[in-house]
C-alpha atoms as a PDB file:
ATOM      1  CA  UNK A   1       1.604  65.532 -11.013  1.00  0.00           C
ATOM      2  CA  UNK A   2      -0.394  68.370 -13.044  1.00  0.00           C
ATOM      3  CA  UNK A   3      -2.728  70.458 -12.164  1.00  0.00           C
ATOM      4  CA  UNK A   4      -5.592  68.534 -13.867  1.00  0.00           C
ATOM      5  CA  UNK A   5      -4.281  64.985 -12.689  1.00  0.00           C
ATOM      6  CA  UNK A   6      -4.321  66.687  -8.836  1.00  0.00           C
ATOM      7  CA  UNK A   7      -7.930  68.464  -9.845  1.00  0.00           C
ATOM      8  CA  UNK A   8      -9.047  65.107 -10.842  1.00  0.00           C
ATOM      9  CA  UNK A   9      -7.588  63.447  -7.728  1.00  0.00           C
ATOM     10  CA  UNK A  10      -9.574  66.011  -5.542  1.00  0.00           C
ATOM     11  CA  UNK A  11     -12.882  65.217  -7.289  1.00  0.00           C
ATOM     12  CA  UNK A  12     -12.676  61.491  -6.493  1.00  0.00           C
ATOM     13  CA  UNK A  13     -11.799  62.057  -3.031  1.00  0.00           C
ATOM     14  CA  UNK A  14     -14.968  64.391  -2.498  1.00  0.00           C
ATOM     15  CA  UNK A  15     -17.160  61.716  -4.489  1.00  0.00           C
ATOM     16  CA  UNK A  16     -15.924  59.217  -1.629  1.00  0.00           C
ATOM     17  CA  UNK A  17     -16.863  61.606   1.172  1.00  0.00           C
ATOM     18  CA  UNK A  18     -19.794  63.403  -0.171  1.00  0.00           C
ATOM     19  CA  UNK A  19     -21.636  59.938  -1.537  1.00  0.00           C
ATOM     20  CA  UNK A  20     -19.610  57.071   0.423  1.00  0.00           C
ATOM     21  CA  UNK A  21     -17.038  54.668  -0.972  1.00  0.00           C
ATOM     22  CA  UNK A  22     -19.911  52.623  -2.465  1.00  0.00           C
ATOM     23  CA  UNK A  23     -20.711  55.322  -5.324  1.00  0.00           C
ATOM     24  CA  UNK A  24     -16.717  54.427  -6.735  1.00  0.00           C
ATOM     25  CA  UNK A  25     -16.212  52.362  -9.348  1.00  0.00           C
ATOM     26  CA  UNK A  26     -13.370  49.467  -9.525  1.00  0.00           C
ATOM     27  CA  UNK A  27     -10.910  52.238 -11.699  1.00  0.00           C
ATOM     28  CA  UNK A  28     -11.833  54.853  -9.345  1.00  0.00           C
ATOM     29  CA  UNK A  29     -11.509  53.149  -5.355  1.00  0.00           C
ATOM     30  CA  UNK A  30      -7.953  51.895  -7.173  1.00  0.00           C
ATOM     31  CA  UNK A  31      -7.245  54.912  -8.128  1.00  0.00           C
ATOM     32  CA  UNK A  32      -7.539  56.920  -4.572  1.00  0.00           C
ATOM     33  CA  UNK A  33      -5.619  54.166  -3.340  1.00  0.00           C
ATOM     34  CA  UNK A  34      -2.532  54.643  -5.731  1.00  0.00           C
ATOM     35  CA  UNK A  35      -3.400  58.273  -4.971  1.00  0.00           C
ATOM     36  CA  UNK A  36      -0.966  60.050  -7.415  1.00  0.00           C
ATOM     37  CA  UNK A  37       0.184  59.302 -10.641  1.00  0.00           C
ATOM     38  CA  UNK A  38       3.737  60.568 -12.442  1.00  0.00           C
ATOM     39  CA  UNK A  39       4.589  63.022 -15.255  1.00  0.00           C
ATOM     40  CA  UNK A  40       2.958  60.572 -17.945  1.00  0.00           C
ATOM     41  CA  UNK A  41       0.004  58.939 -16.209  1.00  0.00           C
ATOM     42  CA  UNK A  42      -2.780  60.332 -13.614  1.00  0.00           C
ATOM     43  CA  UNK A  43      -3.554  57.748 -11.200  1.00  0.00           C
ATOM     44  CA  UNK A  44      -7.055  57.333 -12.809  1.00  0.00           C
ATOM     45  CA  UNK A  45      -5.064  56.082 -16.009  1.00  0.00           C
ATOM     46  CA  UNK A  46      -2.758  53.905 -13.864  1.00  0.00           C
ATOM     47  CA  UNK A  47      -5.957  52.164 -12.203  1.00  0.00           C
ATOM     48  CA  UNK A  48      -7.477  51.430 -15.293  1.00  0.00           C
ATOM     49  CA  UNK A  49      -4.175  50.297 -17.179  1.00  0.00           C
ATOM     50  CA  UNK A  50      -3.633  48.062 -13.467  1.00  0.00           C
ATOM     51  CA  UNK A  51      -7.461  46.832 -14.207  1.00  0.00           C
ATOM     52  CA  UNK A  52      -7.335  45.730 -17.174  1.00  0.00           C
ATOM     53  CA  UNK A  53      -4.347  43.934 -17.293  1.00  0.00           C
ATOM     54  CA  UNK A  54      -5.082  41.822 -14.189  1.00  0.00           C
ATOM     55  CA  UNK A  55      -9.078  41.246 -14.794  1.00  0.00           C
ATOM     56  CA  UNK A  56     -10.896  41.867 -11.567  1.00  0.00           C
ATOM     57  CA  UNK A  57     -10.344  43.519  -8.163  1.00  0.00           C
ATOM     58  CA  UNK A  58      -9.988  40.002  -6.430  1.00  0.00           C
ATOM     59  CA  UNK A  59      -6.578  39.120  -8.845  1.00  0.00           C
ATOM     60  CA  UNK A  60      -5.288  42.580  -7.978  1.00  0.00           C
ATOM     61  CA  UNK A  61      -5.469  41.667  -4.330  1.00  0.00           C
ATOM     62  CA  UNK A  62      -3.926  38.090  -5.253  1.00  0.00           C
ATOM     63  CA  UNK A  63      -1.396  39.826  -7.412  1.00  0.00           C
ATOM     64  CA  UNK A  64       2.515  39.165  -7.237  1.00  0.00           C
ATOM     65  CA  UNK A  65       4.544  41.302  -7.371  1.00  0.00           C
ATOM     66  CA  UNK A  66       5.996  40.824 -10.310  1.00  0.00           C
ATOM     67  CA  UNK A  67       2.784  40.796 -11.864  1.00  0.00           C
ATOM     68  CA  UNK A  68       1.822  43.925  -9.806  1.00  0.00           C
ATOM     69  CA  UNK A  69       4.763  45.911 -11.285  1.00  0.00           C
ATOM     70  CA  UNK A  70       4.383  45.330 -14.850  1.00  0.00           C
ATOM     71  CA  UNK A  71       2.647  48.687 -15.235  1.00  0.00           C
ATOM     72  CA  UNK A  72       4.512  51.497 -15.510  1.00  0.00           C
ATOM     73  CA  UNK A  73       4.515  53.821 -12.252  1.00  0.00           C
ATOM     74  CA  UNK A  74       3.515  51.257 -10.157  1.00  0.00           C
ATOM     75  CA  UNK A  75       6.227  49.830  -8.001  1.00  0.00           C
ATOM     76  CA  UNK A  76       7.238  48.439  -4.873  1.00  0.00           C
ATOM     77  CA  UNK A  77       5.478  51.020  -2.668  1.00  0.00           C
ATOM     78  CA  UNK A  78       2.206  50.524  -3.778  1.00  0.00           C
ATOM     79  CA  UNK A  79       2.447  46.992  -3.927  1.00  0.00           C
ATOM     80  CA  UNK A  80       3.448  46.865  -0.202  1.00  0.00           C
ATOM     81  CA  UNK A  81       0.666  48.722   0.563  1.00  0.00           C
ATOM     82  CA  UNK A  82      -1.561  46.525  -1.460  1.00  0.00           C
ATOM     83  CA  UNK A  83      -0.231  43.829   0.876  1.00  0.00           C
ATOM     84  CA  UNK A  84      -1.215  45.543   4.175  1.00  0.00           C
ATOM     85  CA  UNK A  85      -4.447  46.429   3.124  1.00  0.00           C
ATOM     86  CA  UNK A  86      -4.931  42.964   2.116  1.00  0.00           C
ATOM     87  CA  UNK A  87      -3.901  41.826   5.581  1.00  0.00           C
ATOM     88  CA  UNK A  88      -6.156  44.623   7.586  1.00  0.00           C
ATOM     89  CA  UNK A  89      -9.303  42.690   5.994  1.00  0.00           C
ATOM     90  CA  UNK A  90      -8.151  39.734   6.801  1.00  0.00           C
ATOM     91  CA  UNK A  91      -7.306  40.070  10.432  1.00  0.00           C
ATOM     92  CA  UNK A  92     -10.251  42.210  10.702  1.00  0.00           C
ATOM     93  CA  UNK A  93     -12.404  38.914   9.581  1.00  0.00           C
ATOM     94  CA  UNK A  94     -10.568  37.812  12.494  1.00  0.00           C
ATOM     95  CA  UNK A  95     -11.456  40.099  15.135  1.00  0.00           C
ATOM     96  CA  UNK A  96     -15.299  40.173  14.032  1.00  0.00           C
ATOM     97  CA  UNK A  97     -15.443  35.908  14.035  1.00  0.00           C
ATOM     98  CA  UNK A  98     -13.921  36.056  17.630  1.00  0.00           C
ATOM     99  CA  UNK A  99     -16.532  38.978  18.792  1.00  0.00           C
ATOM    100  CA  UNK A 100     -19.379  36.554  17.692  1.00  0.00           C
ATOM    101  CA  UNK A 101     -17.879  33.429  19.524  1.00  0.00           C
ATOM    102  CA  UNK A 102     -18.932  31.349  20.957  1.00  0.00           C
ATOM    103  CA  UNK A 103     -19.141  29.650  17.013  1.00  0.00           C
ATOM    104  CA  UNK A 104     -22.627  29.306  15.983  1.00  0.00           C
ATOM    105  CA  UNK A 105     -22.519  30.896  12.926  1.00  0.00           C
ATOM    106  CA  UNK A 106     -21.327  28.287  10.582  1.00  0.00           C
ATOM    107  CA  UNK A 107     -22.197  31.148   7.254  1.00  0.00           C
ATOM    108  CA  UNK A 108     -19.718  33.299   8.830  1.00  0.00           C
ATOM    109  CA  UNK A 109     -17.178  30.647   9.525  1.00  0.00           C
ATOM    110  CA  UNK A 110     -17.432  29.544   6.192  1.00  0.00           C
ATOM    111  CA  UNK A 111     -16.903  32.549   5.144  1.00  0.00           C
ATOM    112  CA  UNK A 112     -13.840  33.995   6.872  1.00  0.00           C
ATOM    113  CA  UNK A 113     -12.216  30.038   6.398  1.00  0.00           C
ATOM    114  CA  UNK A 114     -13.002  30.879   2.693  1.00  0.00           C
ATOM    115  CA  UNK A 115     -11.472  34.156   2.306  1.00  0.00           C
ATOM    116  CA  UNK A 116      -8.134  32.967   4.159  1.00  0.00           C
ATOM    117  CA  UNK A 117      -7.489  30.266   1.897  1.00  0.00           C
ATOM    118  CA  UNK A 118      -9.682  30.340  -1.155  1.00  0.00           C
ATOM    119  CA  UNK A 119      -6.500  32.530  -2.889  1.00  0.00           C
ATOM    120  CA  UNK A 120      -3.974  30.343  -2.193  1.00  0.00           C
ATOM    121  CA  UNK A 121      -2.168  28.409  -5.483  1.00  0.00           C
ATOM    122  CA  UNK A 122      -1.250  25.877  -3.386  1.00  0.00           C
ATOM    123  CA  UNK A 123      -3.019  23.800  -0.817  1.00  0.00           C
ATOM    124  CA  UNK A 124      -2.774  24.736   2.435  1.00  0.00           C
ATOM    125  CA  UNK A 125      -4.828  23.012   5.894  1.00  0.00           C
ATOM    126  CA  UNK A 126      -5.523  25.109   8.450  1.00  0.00           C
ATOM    127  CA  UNK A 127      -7.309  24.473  11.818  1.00  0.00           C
ATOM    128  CA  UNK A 128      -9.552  27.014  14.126  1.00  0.00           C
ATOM    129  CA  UNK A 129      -8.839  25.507  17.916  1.00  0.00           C
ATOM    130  CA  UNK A 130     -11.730  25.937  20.349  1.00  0.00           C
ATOM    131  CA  UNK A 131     -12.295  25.575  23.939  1.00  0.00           C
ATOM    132  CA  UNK A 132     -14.782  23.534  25.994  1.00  0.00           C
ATOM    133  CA  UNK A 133     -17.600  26.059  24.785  1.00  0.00           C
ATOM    134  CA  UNK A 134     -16.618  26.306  20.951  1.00  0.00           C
ATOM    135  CA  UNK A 135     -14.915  30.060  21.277  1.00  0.00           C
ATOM    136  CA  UNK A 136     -12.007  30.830  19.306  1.00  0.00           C
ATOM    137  CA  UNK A 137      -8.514  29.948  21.050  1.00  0.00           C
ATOM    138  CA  UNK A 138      -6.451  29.999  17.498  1.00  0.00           C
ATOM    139  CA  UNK A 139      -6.571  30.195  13.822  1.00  0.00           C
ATOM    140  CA  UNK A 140      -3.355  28.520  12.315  1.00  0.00           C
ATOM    141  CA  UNK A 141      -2.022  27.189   8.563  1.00  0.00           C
ATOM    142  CA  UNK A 142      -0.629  23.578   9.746  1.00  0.00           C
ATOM    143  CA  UNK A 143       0.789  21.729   6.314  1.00  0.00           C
ATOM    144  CA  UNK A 144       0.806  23.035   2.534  1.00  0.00           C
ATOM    145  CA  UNK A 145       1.303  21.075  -0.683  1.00  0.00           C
ATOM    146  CA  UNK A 146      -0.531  18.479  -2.303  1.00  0.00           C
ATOM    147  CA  UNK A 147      -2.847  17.698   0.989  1.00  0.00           C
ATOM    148  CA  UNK A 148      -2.566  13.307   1.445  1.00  0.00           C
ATOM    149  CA  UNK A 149      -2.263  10.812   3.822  1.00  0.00           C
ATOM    150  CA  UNK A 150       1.465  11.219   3.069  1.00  0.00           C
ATOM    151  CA  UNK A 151       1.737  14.834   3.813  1.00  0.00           C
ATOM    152  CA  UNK A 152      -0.644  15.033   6.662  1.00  0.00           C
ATOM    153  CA  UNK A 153       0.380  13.928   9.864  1.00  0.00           C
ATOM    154  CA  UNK A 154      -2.187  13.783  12.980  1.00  0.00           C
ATOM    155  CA  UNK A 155       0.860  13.701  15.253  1.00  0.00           C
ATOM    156  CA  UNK A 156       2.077  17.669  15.099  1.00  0.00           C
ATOM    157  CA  UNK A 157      -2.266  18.490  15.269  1.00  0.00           C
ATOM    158  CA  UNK A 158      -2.380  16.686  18.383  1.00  0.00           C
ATOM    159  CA  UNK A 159       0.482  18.758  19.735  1.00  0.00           C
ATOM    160  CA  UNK A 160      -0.595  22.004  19.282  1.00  0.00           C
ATOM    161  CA  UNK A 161      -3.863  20.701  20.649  1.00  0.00           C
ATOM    162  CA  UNK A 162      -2.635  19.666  23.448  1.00  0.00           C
ATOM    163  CA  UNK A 163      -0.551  23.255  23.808  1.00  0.00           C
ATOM    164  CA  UNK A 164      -3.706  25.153  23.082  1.00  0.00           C
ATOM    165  CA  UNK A 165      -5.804  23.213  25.800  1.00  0.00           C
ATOM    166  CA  UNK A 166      -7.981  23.017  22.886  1.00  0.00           C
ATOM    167  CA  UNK A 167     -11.139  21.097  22.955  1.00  0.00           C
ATOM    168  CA  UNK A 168     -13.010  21.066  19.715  1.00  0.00           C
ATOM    169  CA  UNK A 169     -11.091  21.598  15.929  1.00  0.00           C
ATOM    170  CA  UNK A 170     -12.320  22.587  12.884  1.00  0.00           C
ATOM    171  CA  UNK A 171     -10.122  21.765   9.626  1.00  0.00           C
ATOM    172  CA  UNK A 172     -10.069  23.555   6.819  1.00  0.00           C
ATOM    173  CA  UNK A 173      -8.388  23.468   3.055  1.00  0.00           C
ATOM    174  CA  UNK A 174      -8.593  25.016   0.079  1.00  0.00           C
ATOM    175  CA  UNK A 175      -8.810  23.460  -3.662  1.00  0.00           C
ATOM    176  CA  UNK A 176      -7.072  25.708  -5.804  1.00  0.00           C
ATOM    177  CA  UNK A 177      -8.853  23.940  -8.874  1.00  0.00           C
ATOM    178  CA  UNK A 178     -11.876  26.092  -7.264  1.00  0.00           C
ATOM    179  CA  UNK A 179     -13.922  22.818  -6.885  1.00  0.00           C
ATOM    180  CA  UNK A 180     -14.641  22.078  -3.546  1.00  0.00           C
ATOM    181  CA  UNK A 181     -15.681  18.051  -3.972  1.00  0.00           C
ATOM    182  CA  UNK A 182     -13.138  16.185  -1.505  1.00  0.00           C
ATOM    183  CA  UNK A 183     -10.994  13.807  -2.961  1.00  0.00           C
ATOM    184  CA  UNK A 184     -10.510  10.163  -1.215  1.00  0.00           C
ATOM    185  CA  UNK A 185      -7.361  10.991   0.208  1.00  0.00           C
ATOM    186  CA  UNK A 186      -9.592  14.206   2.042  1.00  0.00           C
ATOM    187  CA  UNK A 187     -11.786  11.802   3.747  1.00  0.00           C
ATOM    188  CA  UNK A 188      -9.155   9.315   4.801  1.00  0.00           C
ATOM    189  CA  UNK A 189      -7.422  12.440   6.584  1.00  0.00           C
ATOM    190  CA  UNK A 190     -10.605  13.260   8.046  1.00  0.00           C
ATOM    191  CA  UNK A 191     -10.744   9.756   9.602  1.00  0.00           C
ATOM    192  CA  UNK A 192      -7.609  10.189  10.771  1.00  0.00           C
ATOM    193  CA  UNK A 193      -7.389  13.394  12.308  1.00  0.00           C
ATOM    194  CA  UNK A 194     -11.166  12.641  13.814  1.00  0.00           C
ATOM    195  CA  UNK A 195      -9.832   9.098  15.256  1.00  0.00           C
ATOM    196  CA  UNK A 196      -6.731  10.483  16.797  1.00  0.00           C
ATOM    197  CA  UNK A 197      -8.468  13.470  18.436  1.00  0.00           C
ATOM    198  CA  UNK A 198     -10.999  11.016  20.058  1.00  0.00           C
ATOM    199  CA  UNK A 199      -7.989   9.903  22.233  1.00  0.00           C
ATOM    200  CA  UNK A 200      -7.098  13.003  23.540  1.00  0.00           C
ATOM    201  CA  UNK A 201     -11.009  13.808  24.169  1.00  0.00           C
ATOM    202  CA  UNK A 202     -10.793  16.708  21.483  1.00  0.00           C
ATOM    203  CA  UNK A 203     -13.950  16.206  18.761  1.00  0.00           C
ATOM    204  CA  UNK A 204     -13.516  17.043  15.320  1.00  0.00           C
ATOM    205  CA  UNK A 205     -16.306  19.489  14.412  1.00  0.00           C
ATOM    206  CA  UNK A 206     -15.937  19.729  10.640  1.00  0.00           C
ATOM    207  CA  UNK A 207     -13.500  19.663   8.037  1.00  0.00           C
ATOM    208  CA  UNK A 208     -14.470  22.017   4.960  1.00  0.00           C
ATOM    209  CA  UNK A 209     -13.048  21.773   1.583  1.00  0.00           C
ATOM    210  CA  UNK A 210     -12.762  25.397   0.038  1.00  0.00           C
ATOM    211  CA  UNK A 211     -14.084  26.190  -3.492  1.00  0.00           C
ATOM    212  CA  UNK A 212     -14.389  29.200  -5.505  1.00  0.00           C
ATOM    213  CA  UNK A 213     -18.104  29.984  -4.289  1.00  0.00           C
ATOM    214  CA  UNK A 214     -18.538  26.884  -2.176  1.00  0.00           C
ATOM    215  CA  UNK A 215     -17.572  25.515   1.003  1.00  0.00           C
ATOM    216  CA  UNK A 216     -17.815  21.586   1.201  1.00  0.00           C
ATOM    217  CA  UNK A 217     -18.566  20.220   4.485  1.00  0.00           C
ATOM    218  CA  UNK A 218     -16.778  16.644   4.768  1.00  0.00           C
ATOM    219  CA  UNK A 219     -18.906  15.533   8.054  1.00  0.00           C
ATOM    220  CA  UNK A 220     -21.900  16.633   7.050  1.00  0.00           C
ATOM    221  CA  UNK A 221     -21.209  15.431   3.232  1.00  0.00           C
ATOM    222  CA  UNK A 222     -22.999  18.754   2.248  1.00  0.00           C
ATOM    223  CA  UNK A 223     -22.309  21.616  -0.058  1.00  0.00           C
ATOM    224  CA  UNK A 224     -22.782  25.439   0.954  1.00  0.00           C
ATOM    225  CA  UNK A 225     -22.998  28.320  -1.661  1.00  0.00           C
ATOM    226  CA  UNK A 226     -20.898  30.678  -0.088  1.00  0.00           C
ATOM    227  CA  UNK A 227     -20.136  34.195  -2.149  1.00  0.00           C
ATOM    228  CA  UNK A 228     -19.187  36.888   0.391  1.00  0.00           C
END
């Protein structure tokens, strides 16, 4: 590193402290997270190359890493620390849903379902198990794939159910078309799922499809706009 690149590292960390992490722009928060560049590149240079090839902050986040590593200087390091920081936000979703419990919010459990599996390039059904008074017993990604009567069984739900002690379920998948209209085969799961719970006394809450910006409710056959 040079004495400019480290000179210009300095400023952007007193920027962040003297006028708050808001006042950064995309190149700069990326660049006092990949903190130093090499002999070639500061690390101002290596979060605008990173920027520009991948688009947005959101595919950076979503990034292989393959992907990740196609600019120079930035390697497997960095990308495992892109990882964990990816993982502190979600788990600290987490934490803040089960602080406001029991669920009554259904913005904010739209929007921590959404930012769990809106990313995903697959499908992938997840369930939040509740207790008797709708608080938070377990978050947990059941089945992945193409999600269809075929490939979703009510059988290993009921289990875990029934492991939990869990008294209320809320299903949740993601559309990684980014359209969050349910297909037939989402409804006839619904049925399913709702049906089988019924005769273990467990009620099916909701099951929410998960768009881009939207959140489909399949119970209440209603659309949310949901950008956080």
């Amino acid at each position: 590193m040079t004495v400019v690149q480290s000179t210009r590292q300095l400023n952007l960390r007193e920027k962040l402290l003297t006028h708050g992490v808001q006042s950064l722009s995309d190149t700069e928060l990326l660049a006092v997270f990949i903190s130093s560049g090499n002999s070639k590149k500061s690390c101002v240079q290596l979060a605008f190359e990173l920027l520009k090839h991948m688009g947005d902050l959101r595919a950076i986040l979503n990034a292989d890493k393959q992907s990740f590593q196609q600019i120079p200087g930035l390697g497997e390091v960095r990308y495992a620390q892109l990882q964990a920081v990816k993982e502190i936000c979600r788990r600290s979703d987490f934490i803040q849903l089960q602080k406001d419990t029991p669920i009554t919010n259904s913005k904010q459990t739209y929007a921590y379902l959404k930012k769990r599996l809106r990313d995903y390039k697959y499908e992938t059904f997840a369930a939040l198990f509740l207790d008797n008074q709708h608080r938070i017993i377990a978050y947990e990604e059941l089945f992945s794939g193409t999600i269809n009567t075929a490939t979703i069984h009510p059988r290993p739900i009921i289990e875990r159910v029934l492991q939990l002690n869990a008294a209320a379920l809320i299903l949740a998948h993601n559309h990684p078309s980014g359209l969050s209209d349910p297909s037939h085969q989402d409804i006839v799961v619904t049925e399913r799922i709702r049906e089988a719970l019924e005769l273990v006394d467990a009620r099916l809450l909701d099951h929410l499809v998960i768009g881009d910006n939207e959140v489909y409710s399949i119970l209440a056959e209603s659309k949310s706009i949901c950008r956080e």
